[in-house]
Protein backbone atom coordinates (compact mmCIF):
# COMPACT_ATOMS: atom_id res chain seq x y z
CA UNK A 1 -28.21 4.37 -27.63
CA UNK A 2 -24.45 4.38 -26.63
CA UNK A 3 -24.66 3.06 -23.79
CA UNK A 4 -26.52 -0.03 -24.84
CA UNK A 5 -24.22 -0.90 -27.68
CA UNK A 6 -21.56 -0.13 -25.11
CA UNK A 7 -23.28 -2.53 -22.47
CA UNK A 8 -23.44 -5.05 -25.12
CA UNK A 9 -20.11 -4.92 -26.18
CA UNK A 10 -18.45 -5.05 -22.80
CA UNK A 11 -21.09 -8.02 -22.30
CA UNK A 12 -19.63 -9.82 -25.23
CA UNK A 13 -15.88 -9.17 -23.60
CA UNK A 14 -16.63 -10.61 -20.64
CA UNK A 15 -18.43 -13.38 -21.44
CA UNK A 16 -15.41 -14.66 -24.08
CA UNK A 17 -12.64 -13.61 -21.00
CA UNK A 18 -14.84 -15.86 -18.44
CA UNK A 19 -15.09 -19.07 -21.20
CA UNK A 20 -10.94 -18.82 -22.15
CA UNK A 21 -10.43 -18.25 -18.04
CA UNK A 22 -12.36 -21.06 -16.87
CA UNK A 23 -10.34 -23.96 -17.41
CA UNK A 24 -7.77 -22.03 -15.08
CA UNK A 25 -9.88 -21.27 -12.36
CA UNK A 26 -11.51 -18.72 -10.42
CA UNK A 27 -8.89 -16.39 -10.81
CA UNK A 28 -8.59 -16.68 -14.36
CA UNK A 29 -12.68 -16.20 -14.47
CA UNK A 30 -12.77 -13.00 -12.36
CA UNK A 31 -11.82 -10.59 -15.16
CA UNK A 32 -14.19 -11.40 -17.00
CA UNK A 33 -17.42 -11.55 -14.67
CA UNK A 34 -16.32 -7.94 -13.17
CA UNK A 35 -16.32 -6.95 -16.96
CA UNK A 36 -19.80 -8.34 -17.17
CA UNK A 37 -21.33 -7.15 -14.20
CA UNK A 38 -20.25 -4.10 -13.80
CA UNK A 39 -21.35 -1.92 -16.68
CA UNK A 40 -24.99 -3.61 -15.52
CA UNK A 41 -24.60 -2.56 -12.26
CA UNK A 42 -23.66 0.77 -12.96
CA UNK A 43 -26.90 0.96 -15.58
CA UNK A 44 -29.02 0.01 -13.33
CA UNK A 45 -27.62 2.43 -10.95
CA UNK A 46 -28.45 5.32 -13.47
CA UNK A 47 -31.99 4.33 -14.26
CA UNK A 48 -32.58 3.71 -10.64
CA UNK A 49 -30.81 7.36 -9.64
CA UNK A 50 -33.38 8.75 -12.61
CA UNK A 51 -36.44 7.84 -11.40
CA UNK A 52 -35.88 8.67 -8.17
CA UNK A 53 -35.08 12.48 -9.35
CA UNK A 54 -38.21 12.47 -11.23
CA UNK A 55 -40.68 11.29 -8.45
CA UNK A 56 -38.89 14.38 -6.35
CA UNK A 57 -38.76 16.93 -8.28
């Protein structure tokens, strides 16, 4: 349950980061998409990892 209120919050960073960026270009914007990617990527790299130990062992 941390992690999701975690995921959300970070989610909630990035996306306000990207909007006050975006009138300043991509530069300005890339703050806040690694901010909002990221934590999903790792997630997803978890679950993913997590199954894959549990179908092999």
């Amino acid at each position: 349950m941390p992690m999701i209120a975690a995921s959300a919050l970070l989610f909630t960073i990035g996306r306000i980061t990207f909007l006050y960026g975006y009138p300043r270009g991509a530069g300005a914007r890339s703050f806040g998409m690694a901010v909002t990617a990221l934590p999903n990527l790792v997630a997803f790299g978890l679950a993913s990892g997590m199954v894959a130990v549990r179908m092999w062992t």
